[in-house]
Protein backbone atom coordinates (compact mmCIF):
# COMPACT_ATOMS: atom_id res chain seq x y z
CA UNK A 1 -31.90 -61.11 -24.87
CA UNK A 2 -34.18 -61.58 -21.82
CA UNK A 3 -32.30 -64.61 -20.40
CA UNK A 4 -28.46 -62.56 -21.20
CA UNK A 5 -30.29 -59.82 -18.98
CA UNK A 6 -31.41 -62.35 -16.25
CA UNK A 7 -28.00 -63.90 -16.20
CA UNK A 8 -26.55 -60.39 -16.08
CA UNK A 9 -28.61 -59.45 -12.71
CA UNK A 10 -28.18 -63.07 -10.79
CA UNK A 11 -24.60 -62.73 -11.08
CA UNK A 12 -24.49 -58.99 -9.76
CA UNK A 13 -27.02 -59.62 -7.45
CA UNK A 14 -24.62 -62.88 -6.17
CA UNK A 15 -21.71 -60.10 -6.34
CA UNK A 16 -23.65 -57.98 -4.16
CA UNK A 17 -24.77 -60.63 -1.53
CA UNK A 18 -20.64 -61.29 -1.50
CA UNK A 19 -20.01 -58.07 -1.09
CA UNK A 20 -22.42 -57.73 2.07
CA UNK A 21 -21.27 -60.68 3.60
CA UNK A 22 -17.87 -59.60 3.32
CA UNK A 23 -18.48 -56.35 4.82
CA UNK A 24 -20.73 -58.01 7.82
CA UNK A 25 -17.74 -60.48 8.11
CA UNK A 26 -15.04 -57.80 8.25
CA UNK A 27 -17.30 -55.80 10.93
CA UNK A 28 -17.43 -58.87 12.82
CA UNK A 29 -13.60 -59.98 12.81
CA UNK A 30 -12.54 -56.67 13.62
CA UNK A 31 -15.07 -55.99 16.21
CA UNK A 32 -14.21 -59.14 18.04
CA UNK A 33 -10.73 -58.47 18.12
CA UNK A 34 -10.93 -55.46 19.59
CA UNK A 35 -13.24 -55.54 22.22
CA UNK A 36 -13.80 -59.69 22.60
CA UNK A 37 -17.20 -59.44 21.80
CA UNK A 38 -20.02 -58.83 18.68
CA UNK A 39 -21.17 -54.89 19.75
CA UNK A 40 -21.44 -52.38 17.17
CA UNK A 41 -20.98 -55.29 14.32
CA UNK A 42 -24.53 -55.43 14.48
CA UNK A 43 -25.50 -52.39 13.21
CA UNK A 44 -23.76 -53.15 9.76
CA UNK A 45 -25.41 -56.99 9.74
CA UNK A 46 -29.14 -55.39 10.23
CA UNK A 47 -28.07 -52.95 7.78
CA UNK A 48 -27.39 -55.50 5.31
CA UNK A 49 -30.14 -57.69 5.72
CA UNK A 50 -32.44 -54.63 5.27
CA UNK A 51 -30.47 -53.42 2.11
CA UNK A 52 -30.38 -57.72 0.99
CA UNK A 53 -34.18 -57.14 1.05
CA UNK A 54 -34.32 -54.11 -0.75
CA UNK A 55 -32.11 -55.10 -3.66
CA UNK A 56 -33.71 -58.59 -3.78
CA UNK A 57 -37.10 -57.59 -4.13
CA UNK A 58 -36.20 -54.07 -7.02
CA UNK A 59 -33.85 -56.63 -8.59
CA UNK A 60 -36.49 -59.80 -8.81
CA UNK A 61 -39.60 -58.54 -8.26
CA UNK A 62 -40.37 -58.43 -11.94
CA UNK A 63 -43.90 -56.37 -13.10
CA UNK A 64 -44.41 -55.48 -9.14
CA UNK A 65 -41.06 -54.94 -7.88
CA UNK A 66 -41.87 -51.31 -6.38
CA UNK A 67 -44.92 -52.88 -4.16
CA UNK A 68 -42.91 -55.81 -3.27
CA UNK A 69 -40.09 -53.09 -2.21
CA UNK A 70 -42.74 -51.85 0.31
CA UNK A 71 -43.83 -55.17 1.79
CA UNK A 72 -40.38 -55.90 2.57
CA UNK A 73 -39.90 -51.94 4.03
CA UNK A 74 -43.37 -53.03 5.92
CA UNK A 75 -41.50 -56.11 7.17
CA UNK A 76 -37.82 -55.39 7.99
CA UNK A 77 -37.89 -51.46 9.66
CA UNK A 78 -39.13 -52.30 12.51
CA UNK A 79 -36.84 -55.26 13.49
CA UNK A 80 -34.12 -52.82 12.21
CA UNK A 81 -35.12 -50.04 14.12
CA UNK A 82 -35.42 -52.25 17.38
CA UNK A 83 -31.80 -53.30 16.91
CA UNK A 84 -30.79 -49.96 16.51
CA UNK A 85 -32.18 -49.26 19.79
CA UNK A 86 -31.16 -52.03 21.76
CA UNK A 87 -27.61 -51.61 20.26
CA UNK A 88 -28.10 -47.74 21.37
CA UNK A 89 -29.33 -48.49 24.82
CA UNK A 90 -31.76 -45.65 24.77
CA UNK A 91 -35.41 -45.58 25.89
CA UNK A 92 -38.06 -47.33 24.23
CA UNK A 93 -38.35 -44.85 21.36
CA UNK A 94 -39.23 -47.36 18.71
CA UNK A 95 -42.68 -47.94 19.15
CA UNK A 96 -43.63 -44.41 20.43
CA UNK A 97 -41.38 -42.57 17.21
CA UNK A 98 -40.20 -45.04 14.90
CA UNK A 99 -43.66 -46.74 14.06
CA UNK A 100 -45.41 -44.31 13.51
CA UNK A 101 -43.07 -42.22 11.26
CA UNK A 102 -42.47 -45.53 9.48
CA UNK A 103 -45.90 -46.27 9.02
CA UNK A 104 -46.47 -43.31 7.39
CA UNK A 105 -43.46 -43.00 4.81
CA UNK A 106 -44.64 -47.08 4.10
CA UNK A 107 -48.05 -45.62 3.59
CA UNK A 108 -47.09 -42.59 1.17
CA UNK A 109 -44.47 -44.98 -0.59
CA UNK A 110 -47.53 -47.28 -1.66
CA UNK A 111 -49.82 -44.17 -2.84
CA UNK A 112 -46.71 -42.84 -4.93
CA UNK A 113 -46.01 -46.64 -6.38
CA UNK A 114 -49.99 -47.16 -6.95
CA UNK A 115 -50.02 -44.11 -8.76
CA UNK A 116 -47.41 -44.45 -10.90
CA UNK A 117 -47.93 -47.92 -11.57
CA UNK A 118 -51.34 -48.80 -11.57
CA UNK A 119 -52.88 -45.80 -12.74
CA UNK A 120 -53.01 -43.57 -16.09
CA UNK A 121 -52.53 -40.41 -14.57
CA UNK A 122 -50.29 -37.94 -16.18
CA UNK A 123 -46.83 -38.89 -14.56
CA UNK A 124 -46.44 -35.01 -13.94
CA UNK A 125 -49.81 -34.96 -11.76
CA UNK A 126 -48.82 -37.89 -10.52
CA UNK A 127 -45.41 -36.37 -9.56
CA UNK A 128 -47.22 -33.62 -7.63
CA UNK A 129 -49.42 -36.10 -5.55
CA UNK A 130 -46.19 -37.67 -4.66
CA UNK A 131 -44.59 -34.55 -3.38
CA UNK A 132 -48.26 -33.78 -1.18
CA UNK A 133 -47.24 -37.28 0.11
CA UNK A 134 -44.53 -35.42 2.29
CA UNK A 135 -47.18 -33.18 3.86
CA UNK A 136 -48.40 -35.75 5.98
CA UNK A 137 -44.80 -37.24 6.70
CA UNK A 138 -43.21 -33.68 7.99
CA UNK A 139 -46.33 -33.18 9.79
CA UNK A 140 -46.64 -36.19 11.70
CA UNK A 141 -43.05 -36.68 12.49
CA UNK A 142 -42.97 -32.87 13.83
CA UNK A 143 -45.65 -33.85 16.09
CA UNK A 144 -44.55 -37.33 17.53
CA UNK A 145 -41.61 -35.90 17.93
CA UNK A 146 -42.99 -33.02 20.01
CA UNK A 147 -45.14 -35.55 22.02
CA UNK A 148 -41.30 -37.93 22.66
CA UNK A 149 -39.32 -35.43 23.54
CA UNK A 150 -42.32 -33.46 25.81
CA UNK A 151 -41.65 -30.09 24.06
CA UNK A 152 -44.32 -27.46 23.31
CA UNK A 153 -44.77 -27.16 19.74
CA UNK A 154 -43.16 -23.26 19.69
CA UNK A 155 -43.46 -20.38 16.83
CA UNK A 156 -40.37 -21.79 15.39
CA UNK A 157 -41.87 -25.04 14.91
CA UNK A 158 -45.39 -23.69 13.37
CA UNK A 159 -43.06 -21.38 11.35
CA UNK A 160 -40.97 -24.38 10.12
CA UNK A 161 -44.29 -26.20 9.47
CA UNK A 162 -45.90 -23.44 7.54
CA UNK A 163 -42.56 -23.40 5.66
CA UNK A 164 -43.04 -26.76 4.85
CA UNK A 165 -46.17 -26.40 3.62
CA UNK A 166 -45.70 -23.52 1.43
CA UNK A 167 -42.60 -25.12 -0.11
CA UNK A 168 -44.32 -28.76 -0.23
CA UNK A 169 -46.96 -27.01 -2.18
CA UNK A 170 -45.40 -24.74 -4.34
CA UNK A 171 -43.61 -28.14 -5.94
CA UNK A 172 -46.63 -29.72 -6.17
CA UNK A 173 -48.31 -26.69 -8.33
CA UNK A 174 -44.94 -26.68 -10.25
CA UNK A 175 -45.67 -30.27 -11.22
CA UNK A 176 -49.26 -29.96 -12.21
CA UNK A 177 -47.90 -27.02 -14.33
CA UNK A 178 -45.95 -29.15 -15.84
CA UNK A 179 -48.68 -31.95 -16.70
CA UNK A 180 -50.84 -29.25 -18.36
CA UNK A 181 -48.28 -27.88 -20.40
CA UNK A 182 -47.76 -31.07 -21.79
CA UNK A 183 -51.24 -31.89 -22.10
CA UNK A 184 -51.49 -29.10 -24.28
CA UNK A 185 -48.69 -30.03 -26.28
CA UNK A 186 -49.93 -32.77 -27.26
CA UNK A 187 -53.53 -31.51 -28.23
CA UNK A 188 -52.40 -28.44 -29.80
């Protein structure tokens, strides 16, 4: 049964790396022909590299496929996000933004994959750590964002944060709700 299943996901996984290459291909022809050069073609070939490395490592990865997915986020987002903005011709906003934001969501993504994997915490608490993982995300992006684009952080933006919070919070509660009501299912 194992081996029908491995067969199974080589030949959609070759299905989906002919699928990609068509797609880059396509973007490539018809960008050519248009404008006599490879512009905005690019965009859909980083694209597919990235999403070639996501696919690779959940369809492959076997017992540690989720941390494998986040060494391979860790590796390919910031090459991505540097074509992006060369393609974009925009100011250096990768390092100062994109880093940083990535860093973190790469950082959360671990936690939430540690603790669902590695651990025996109930999955509902578990859940609820996850969503406290956006907490730090919304926060920090708010404020590199701030510092990029030089604004002052106004009462719309604490408002919008404190929002955040709240809601961010309020899931989080709902979750570990959740993990003691069925903790006390199955005591009772």
């Amino acid at each position: 049964m194992d081996q029908m299943l491995a067969k199974k996901t080589v030949k959609m996984w070759g299905g989906f790396i002919l699928l990609l290459v068509i797609g880059v291909f396509t973007c490539m022809v018809v960008n050519f022909a248009v404008f006599r050069e490879i512009t905005w073609a690019l965009y859909p070939a980083g694209a597919a590299v990235l999403a070639f490395g996501i696919v690779t490592s959940l369809a492959f990865g076997g017992k540690h496929r989720w941390l494998l997915l986040a060494a391979v986020l860790a590796v390919l987002i910031m090459p991505f996000l540097l074509l992006v903005q060369y393609l974009s011709s925009t100011d250096a906003w990768v390092w100062p933004v994109g880093f940083p934001i990535a860093a973190v969501s790469i950082l959360a993504l671990l936690l939430v994959v540690f603790l669902f994997r590695y651990t025996h915490i109930n999955r509902w608490y578990c859940a609820g750590i996850a969503v406290l993982t956006a907490l730090p995300i919304n926060l920090i992006t708010d404020h590199v964002m701030s510092l990029y684009l030089n604004t002052n952080r106004g009462l719309w933006q604490i408002v919008s944060d404190i929002a955040s919070i709240v809601g961010i919070c309020a899931l989080a509660c709902y979750f570990v709700v959740l993990g003691r009501r069925q903790k006390r299912v199955k005591q009772g």
